[in-house]
N, C-alpha and C. Protein backbone atom coordinates (compact mmCIF):
# COMPACT_ATOMS: atom_id res chain seq x y z
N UNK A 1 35.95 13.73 6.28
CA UNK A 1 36.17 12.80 7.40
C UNK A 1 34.99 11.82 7.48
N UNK A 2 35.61 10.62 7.84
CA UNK A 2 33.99 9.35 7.52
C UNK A 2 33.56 9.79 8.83
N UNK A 3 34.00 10.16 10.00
CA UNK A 3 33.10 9.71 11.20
C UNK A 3 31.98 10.92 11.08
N UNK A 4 32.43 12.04 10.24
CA UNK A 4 31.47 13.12 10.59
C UNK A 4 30.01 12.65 9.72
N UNK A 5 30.43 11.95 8.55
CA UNK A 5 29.02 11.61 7.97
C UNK A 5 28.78 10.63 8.75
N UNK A 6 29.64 9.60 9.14
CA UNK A 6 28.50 9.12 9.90
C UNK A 6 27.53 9.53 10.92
N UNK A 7 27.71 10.67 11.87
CA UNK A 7 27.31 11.05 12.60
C UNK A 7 26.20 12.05 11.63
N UNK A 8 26.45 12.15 10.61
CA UNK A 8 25.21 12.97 10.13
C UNK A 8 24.38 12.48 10.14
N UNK A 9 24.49 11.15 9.46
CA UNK A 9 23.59 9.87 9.35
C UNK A 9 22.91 9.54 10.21
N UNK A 10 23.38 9.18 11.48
CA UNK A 10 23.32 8.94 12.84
C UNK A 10 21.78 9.76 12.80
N UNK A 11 22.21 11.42 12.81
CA UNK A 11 21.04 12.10 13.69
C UNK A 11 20.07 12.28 12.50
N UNK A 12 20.17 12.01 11.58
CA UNK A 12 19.06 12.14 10.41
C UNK A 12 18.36 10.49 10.67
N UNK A 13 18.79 9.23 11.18
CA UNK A 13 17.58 8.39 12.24
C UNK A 13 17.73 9.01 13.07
N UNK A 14 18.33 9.41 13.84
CA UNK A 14 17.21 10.05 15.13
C UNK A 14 16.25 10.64 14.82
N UNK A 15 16.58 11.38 13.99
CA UNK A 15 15.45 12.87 13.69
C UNK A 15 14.41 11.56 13.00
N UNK A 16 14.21 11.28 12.37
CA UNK A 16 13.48 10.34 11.54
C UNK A 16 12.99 9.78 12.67
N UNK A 17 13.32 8.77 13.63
CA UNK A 17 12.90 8.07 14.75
C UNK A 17 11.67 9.23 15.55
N UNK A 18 12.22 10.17 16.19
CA UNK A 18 11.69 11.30 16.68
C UNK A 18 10.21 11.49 16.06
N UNK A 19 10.53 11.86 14.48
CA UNK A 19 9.18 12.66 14.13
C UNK A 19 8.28 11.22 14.00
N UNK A 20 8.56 9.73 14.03
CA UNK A 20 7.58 9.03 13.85
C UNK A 20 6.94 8.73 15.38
N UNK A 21 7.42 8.99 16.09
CA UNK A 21 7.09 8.73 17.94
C UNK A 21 6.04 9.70 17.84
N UNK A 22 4.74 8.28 18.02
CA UNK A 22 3.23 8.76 18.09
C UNK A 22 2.91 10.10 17.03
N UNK A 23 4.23 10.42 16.43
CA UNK A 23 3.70 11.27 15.11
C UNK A 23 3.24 12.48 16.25
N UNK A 24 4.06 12.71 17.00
CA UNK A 24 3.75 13.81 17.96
C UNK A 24 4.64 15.17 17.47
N UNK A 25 4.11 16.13 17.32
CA UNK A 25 5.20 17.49 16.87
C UNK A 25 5.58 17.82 18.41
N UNK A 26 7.24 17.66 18.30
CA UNK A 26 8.23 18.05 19.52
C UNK A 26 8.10 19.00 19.74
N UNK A 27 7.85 19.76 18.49
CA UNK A 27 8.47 21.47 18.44
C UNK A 27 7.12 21.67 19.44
N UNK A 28 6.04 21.14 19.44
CA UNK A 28 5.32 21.76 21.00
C UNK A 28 5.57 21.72 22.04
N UNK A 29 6.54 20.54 22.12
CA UNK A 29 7.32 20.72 23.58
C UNK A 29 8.06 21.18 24.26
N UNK A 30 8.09 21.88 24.93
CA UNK A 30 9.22 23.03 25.76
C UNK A 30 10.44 22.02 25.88
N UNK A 31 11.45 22.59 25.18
CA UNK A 31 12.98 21.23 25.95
C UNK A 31 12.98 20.85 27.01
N UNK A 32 13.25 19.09 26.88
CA UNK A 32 13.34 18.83 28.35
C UNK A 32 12.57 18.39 28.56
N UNK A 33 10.62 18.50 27.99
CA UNK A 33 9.49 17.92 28.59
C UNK A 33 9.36 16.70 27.90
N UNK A 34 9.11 15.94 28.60
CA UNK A 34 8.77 14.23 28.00
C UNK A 34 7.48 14.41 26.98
N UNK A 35 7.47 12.89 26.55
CA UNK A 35 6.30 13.18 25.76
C UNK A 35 5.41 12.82 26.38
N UNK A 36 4.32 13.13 26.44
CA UNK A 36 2.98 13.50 27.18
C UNK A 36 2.36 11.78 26.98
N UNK A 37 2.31 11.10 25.87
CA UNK A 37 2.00 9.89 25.69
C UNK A 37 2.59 8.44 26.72
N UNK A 38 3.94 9.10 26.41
CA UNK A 38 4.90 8.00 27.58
C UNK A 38 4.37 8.44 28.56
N UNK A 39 4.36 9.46 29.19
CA UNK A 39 4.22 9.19 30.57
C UNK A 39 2.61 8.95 30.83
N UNK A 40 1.93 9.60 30.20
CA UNK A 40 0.83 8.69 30.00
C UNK A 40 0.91 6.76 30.18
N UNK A 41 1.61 6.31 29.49
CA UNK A 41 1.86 5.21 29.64
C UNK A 41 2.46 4.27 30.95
N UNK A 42 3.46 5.24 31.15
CA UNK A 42 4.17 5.19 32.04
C UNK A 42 3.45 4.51 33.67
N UNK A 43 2.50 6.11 33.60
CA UNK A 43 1.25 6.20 34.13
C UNK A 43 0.40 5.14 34.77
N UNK A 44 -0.05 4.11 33.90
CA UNK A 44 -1.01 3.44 33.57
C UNK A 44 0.14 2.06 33.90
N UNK A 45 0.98 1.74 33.50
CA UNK A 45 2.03 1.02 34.16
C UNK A 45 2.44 0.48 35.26
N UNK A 46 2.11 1.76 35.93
CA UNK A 46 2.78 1.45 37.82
C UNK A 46 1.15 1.61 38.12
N UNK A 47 0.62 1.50 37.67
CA UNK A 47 -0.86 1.39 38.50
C UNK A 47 -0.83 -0.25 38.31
């Protein structure tokens, strides 16, 4: 089925997108927790 490779495709950039964001390892992050950098940013933003 084409849509399923595409969707493979799909999450192999995500995953790719993911591991280059600040080159931060997710797998330290409990699911669910943002990345510590954004909101860092975030942070510094609304100030």
């Amino acid at each position: 089925d084409d849509r399923v490779t595409e969707l493979q495709a799909e999450v192999k950039v995500l995953q790719k997108l993911i591991s280059q964001h600040h080159s931060l390892d997710f797998s330290q992050l409990s699911p669910g927790e943002a990345c510590p950098i954004c909101q860092k940013a975030e942070e510094v933003k609304d100030e």
